[in-house]
C-alpha atoms as a PDB file:
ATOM      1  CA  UNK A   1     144.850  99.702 152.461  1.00  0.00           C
ATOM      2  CA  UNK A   2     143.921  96.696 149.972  1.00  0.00           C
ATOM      3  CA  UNK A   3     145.666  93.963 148.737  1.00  0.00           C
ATOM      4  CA  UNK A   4     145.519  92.706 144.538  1.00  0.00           C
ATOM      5  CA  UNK A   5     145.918  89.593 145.186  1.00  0.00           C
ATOM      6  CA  UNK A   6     146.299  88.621 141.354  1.00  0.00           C
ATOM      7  CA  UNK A   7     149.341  90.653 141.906  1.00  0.00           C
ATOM      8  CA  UNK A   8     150.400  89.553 144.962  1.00  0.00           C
ATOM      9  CA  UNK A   9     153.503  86.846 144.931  1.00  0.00           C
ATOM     10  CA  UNK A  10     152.895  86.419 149.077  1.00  0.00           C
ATOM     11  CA  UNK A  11     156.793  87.843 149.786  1.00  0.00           C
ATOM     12  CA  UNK A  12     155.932  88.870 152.672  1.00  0.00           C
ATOM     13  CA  UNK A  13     157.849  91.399 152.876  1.00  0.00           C
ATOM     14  CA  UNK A  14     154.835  93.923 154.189  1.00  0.00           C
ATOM     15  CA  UNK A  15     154.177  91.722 156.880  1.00  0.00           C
ATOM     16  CA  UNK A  16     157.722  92.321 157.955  1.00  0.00           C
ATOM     17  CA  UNK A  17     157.304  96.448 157.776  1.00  0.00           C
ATOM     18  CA  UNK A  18     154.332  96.434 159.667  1.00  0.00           C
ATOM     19  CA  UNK A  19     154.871  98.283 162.714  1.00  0.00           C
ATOM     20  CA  UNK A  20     150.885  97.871 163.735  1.00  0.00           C
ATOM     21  CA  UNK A  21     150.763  94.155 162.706  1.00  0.00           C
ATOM     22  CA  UNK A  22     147.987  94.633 160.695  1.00  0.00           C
ATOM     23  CA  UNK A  23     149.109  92.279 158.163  1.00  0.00           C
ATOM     24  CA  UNK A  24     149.131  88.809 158.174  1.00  0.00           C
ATOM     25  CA  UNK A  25     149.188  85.630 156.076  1.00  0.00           C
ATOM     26  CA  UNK A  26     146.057  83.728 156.135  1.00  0.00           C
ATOM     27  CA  UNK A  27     146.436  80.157 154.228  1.00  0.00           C
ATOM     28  CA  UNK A  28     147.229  81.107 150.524  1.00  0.00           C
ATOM     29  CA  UNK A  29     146.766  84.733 150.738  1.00  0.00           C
ATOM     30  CA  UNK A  30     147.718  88.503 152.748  1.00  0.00           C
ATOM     31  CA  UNK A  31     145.178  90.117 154.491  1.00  0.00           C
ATOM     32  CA  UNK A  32     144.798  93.664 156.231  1.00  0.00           C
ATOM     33  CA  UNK A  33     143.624  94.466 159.134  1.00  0.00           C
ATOM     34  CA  UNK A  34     141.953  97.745 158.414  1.00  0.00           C
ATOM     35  CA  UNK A  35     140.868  98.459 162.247  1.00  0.00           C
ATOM     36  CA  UNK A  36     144.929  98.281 163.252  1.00  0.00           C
ATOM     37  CA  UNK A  37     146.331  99.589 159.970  1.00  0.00           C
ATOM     38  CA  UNK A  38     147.181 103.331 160.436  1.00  0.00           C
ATOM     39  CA  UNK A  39     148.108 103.963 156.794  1.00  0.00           C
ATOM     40  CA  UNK A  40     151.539 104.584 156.936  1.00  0.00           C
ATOM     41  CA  UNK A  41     152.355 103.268 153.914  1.00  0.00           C
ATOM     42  CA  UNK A  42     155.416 101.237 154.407  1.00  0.00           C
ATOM     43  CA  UNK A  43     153.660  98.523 152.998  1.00  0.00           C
ATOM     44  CA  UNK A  44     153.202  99.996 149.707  1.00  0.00           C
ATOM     45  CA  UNK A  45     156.315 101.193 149.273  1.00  0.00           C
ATOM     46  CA  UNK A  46     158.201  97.775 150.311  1.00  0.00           C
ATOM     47  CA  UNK A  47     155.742  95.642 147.856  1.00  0.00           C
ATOM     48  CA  UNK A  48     158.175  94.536 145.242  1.00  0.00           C
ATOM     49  CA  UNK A  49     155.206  94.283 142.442  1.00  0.00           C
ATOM     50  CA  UNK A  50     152.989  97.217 143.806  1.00  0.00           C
ATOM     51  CA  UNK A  51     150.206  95.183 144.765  1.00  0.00           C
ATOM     52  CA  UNK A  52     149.121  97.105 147.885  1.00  0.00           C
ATOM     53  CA  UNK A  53     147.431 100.575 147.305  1.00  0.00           C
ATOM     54  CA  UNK A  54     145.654 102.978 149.522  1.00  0.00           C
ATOM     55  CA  UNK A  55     141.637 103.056 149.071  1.00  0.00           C
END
């Protein structure tokens, strides 16, 4: 998963869905953890501005 961060308003709202944790908030921007993400895709389908996308 990857994260626009141009899009990205920081809701948090994927951290929230995350059932692996694999999301966090690091200072002024959302990272994923790649190695614990399992590519559900909850967290594209929560993100209110579709900023997270499968690579």
């Amino acid at each position: 998963m990857q994260i626009d961060m141009e899009e990205c308003g920081i809701c948090e709202d994927c951290i929230d869905v995350c059932m692996e944790e694999a999301i966090s908030k690091k200072a002024y921007t959302v990272v994923i953890d790649n190695t614990k993400c399992d590519n559900c895709g909850e967290c594209v389908d929560v993100c209110p501005v579709g900023a997270i996308y499968k690579d």
